[in-house]
N, C-alpha and C. Protein backbone atom coordinates (compact mmCIF):
# COMPACT_ATOMS: atom_id res chain seq x y z
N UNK A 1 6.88 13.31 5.97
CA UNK A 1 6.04 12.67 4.95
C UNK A 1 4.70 13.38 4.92
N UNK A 2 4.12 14.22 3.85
CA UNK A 2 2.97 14.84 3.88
C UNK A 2 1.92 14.32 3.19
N UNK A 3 0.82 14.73 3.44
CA UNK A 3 -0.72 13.52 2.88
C UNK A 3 -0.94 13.65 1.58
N UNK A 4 -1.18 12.75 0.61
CA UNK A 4 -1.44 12.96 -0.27
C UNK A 4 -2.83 13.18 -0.47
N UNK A 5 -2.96 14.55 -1.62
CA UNK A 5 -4.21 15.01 -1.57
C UNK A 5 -5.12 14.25 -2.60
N UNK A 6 -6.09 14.30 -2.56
CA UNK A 6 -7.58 13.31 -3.36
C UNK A 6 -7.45 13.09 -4.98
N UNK A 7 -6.51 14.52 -5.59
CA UNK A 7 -6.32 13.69 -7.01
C UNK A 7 -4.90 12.85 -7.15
N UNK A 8 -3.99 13.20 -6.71
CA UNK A 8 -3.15 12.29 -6.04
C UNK A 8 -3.35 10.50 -5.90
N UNK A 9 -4.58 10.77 -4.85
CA UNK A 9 -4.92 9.40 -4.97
C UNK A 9 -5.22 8.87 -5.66
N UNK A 10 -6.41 9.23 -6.27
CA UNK A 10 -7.32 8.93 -7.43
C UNK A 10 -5.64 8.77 -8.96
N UNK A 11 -5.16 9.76 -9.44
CA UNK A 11 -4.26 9.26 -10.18
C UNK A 11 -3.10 7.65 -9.80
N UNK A 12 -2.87 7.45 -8.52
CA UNK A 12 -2.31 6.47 -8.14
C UNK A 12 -3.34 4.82 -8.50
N UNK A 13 -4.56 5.55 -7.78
CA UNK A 13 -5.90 4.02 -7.70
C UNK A 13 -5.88 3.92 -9.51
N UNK A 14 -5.74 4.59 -10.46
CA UNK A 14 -5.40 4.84 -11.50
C UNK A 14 -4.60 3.75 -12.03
N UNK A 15 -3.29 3.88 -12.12
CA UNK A 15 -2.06 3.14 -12.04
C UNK A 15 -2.01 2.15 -11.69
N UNK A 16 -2.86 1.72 -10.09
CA UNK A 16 -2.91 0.58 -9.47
C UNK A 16 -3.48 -0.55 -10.12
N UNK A 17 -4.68 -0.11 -11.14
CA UNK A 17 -5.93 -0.86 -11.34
C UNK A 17 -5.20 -2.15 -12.03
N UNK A 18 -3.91 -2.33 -12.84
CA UNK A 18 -3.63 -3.24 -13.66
C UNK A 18 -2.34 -3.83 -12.41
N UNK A 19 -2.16 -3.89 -11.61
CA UNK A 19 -1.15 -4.30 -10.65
C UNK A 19 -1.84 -5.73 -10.26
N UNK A 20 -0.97 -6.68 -9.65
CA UNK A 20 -1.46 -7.63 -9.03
C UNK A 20 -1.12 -7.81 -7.76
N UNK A 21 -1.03 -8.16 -6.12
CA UNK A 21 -0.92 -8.11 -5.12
C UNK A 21 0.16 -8.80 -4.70
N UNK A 22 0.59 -7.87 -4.28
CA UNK A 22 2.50 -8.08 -3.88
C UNK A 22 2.51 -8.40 -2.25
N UNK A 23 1.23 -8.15 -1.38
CA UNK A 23 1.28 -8.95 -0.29
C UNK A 23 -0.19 -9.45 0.11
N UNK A 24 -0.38 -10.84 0.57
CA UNK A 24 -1.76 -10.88 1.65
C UNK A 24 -1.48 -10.68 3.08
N UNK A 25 -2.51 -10.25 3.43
CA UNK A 25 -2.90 -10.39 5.19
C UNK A 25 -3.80 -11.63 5.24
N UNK A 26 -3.59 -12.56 6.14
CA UNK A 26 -3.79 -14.07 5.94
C UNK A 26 -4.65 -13.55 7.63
N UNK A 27 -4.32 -15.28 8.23
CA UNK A 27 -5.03 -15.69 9.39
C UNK A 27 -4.23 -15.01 10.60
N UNK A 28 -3.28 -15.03 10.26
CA UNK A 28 -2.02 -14.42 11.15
C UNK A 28 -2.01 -12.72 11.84
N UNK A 29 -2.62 -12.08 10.16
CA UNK A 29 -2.69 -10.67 10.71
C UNK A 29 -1.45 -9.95 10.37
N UNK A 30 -0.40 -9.10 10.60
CA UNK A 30 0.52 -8.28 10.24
C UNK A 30 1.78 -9.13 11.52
N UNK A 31 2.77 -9.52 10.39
CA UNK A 31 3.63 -10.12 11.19
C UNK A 31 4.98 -9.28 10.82
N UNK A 32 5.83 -9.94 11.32
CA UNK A 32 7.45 -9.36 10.59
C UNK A 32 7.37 -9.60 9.37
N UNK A 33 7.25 -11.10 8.90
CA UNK A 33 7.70 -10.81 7.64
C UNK A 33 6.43 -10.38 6.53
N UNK A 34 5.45 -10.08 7.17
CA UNK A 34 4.92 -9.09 6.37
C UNK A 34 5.20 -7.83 6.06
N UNK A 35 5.61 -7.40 7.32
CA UNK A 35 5.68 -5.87 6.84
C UNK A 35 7.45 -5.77 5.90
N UNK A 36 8.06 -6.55 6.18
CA UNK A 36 9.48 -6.77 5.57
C UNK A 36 9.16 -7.18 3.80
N UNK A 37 8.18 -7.61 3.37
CA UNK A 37 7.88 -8.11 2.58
C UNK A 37 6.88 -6.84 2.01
N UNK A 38 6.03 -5.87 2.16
CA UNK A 38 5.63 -4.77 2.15
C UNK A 38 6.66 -3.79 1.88
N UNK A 39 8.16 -4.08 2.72
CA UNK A 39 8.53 -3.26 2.74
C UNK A 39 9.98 -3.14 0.92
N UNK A 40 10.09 -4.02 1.01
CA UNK A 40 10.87 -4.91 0.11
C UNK A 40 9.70 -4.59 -1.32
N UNK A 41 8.71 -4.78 -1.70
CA UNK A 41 7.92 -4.44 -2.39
C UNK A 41 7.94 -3.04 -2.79
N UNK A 42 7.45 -2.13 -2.26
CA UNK A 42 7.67 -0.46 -1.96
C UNK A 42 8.72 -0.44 -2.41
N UNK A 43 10.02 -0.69 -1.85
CA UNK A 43 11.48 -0.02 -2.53
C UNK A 43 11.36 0.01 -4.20
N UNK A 44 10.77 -1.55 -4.20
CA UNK A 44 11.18 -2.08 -5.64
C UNK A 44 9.97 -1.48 -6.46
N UNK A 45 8.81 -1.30 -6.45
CA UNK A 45 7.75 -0.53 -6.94
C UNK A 45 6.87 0.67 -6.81
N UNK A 46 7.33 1.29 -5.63
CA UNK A 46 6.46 2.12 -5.51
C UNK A 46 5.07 2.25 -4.95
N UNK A 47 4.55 1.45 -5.93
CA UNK A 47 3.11 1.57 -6.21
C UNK A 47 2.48 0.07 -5.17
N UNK A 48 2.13 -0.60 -4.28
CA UNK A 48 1.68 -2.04 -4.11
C UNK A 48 0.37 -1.88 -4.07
N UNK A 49 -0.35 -3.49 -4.16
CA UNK A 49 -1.65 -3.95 -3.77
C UNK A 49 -1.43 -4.84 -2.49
N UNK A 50 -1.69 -4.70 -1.22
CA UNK A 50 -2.06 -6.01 -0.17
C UNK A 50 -3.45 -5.69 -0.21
N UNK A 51 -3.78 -7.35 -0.44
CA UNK A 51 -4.80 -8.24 0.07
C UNK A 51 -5.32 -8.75 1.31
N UNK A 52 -6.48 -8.82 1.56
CA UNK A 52 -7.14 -8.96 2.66
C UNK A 52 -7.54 -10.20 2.87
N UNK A 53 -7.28 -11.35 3.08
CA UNK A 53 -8.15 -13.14 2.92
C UNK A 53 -8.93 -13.04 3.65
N UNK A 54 -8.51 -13.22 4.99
CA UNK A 54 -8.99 -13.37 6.31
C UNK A 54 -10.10 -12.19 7.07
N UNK A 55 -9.73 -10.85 6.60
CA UNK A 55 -10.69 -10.22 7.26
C UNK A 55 -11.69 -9.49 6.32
N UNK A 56 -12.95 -9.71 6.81
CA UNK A 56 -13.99 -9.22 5.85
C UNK A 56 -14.57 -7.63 6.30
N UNK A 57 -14.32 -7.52 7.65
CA UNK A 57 -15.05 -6.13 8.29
C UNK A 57 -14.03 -5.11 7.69
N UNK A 58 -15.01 -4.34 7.22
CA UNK A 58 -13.98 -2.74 6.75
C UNK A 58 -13.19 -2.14 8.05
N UNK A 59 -14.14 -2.19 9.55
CA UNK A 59 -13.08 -1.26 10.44
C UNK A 59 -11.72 -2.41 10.71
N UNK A 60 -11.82 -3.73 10.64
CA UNK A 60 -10.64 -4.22 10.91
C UNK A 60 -9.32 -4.43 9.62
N UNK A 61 -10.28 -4.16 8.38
CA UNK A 61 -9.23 -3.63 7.63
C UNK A 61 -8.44 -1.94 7.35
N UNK A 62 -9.77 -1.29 7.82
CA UNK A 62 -9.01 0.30 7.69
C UNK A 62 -8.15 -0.23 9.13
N UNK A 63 -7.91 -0.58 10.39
CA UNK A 63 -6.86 -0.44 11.65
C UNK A 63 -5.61 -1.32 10.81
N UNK A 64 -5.53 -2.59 10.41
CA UNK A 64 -4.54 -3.17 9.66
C UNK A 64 -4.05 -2.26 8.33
N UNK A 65 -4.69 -1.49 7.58
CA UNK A 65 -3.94 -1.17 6.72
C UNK A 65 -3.58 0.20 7.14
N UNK A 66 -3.92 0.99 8.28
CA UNK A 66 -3.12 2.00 8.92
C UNK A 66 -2.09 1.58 9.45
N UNK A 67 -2.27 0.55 10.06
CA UNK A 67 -0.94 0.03 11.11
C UNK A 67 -0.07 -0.27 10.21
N UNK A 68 0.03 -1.12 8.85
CA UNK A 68 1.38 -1.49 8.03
C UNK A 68 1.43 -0.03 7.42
N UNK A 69 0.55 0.65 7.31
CA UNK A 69 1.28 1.87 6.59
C UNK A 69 2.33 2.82 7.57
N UNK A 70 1.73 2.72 8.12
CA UNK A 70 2.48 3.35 9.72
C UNK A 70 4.16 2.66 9.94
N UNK A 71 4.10 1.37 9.99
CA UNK A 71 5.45 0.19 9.71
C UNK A 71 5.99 0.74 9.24
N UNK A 72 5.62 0.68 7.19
CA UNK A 72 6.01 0.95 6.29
C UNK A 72 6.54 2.51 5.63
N UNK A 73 5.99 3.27 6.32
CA UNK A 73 5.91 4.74 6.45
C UNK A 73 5.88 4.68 5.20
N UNK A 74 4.35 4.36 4.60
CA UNK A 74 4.17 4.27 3.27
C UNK A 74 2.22 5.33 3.70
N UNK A 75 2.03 6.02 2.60
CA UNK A 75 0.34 6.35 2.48
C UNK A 75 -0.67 5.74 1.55
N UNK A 76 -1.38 5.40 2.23
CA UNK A 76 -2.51 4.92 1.54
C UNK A 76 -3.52 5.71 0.71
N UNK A 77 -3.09 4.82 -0.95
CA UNK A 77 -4.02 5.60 -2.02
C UNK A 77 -5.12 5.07 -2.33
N UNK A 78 -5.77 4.08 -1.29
CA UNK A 78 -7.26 4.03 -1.47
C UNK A 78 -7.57 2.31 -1.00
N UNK A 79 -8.84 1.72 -1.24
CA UNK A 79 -9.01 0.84 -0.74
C UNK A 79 -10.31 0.47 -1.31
N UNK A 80 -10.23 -0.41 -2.01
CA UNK A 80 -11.30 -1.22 -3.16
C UNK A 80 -11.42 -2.66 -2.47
N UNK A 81 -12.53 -3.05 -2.22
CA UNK A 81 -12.87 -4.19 -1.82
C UNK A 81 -12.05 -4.50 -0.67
N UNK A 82 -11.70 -5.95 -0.83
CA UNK A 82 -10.74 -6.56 0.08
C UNK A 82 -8.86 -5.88 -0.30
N UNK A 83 -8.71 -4.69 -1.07
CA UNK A 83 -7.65 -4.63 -1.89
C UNK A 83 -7.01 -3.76 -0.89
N UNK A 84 -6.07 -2.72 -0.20
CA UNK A 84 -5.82 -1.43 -0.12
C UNK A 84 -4.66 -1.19 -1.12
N UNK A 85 -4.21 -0.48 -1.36
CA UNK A 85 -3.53 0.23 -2.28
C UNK A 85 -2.14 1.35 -1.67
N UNK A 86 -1.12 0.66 -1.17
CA UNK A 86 0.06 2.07 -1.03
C UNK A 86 0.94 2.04 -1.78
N UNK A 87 1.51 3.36 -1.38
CA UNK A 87 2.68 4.42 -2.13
C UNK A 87 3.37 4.51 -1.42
N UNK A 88 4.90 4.50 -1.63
CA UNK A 88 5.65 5.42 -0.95
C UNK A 88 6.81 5.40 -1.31
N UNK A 89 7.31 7.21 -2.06
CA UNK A 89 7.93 7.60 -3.17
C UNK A 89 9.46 6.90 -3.01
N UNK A 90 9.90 6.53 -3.68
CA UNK A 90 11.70 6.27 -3.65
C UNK A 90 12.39 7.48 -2.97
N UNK A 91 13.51 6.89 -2.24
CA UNK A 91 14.37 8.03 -1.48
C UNK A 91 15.20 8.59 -2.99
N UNK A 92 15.56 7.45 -3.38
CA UNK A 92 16.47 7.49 -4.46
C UNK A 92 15.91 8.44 -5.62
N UNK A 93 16.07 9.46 -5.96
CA UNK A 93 15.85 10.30 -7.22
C UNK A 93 15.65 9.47 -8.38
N UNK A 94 16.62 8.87 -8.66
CA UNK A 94 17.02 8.10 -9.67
C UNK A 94 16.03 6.86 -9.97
N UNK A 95 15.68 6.25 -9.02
CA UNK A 95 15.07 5.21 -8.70
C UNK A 95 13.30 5.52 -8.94
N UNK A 96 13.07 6.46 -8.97
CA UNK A 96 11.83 7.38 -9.14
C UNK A 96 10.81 6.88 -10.19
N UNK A 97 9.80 5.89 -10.03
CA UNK A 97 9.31 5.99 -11.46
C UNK A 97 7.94 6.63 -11.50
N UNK A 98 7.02 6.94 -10.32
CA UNK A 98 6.00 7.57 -10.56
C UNK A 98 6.45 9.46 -9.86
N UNK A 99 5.89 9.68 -11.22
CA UNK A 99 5.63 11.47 -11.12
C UNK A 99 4.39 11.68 -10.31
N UNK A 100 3.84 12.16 -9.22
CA UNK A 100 2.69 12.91 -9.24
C UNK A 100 2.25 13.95 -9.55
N UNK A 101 1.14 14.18 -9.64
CA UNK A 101 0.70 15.11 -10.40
C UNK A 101 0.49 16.74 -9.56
């Protein structure tokens, strides 16, 4: 899986802006069925928003949204507010709906 580079992102945070949040991180923090639910999301879109409720500090959200990306073996296309933003392309050809650029 290789990094996606800065317009990459920026075209994804793009795309993202009209999405609505397909998971929160609550009081709990990253459980099973979060990341199963992350992960279940991704197949079916591609593109997700998880939400942040519970934590307000940026370094404890950049370690949580590395760690489910890490789970998820999904990359992160950016991180707006309480929002982060991943990708991670379909295995399936077919199944494919974002092109990058």
């Amino acid at each position: 899986m290789k990094e996606l580079k800065g317009s990459q992102k920026k075209y994804l945070r793009g795309l993202a802006h009209n999405l609505n949040p397909s998971a929160f991180v609550g009081q709990k923090g990253i459980t099973e069925a979060l990341i199963g639910e992350i992960d279940k999301a991704l197949k079916a879109s591609e593109l997700i928003k998880v939400k942040f409720n519970d934590y307000k500090e940026k370094e404890q959200k950049n370690a949580l949204i590395k760690e489910i990306a890490k789970a998820t073996q999904s990359h992160i296309a950016g991180m707006i507010g309480h929002v982060a933003i991943l990708y991670r392309q379909n295995s399936d050809v077919e199944k494919q709906h974002i092109r990058l650029p």
